[in-house]
Protein backbone atom coordinates (compact mmCIF):
# COMPACT_ATOMS: atom_id res chain seq x y z
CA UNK A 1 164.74 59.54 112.82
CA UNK A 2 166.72 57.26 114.90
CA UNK A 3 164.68 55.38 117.55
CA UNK A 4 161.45 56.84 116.29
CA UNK A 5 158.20 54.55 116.02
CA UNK A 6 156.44 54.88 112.59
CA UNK A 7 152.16 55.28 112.77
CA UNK A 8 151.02 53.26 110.11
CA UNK A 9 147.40 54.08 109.31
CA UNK A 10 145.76 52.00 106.54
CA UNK A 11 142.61 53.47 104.77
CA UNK A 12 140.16 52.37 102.87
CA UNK A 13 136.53 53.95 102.93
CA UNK A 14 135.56 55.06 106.37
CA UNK A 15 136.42 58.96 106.35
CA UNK A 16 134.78 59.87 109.14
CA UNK A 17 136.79 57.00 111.40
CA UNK A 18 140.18 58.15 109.68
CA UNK A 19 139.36 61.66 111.01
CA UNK A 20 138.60 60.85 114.72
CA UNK A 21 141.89 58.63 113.75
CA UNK A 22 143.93 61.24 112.81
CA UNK A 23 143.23 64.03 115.49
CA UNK A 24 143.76 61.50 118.29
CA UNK A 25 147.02 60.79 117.13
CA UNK A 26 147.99 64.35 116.61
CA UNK A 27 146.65 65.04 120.25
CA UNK A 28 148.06 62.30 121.95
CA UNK A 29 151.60 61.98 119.65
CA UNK A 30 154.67 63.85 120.11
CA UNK A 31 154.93 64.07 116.21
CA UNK A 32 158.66 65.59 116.10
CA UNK A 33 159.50 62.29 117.30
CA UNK A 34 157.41 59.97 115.21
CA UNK A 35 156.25 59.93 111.45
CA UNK A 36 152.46 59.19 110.80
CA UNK A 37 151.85 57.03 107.63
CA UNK A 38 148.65 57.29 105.78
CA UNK A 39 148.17 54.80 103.36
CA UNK A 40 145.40 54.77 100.97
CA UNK A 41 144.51 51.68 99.81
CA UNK A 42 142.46 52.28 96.77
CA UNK A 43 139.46 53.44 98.49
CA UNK A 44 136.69 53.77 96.54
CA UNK A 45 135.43 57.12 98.88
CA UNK A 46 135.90 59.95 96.38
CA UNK A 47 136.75 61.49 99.52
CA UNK A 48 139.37 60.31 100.89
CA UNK A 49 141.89 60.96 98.96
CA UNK A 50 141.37 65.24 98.93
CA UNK A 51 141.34 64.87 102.67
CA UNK A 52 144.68 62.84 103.29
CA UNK A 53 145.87 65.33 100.37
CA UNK A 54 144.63 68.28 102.31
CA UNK A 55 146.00 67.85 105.66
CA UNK A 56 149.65 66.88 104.14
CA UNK A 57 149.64 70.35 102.64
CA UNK A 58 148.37 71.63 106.16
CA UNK A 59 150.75 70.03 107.85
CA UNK A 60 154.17 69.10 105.73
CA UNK A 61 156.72 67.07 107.39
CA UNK A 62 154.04 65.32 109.88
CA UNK A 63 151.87 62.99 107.43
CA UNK A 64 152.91 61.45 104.46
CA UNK A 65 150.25 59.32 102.60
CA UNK A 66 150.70 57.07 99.41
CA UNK A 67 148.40 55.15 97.34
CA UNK A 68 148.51 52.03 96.93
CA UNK A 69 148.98 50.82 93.65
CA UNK A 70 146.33 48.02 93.86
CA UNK A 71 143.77 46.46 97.22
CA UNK A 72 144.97 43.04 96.46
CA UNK A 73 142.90 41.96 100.17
């Protein structure tokens, strides 16, 4: 996407945050024009993961999320 702006959200624990997170970007982002980036970073939240997976079904094409091989922080 020329001239687009990549969202780069990293995660790790907090699922509740990364919700609120998430629906104010989709509410206040023109997503056709931007790519939001999930990034898990090994969060321990069993959680987490199933949701990111979730709404990238939901919504293909507007979040991709990876894992992080390893939280070296």
């Amino acid at each position: 996407m020329p001239g687009s702006i990549d969202i780069i959200v990293p995660v790790y624990n907090g699922l509740e945050e990364l919700k609120q997170c998430i629906s104010s970007i989709v509410e206040n982002t023109d997503l056709s024009l931007h790519r939001l980036l999930i990034v898990d970073d090994k969060s321990p939240d069993s959680n987490v993961l199933p949701y990111l997976e979730m709404e990238s079904r939901n919504h293909p094409g507007k979040y991709y999320h990876g894992k992080s091989g390893c939280n070296a922080g």
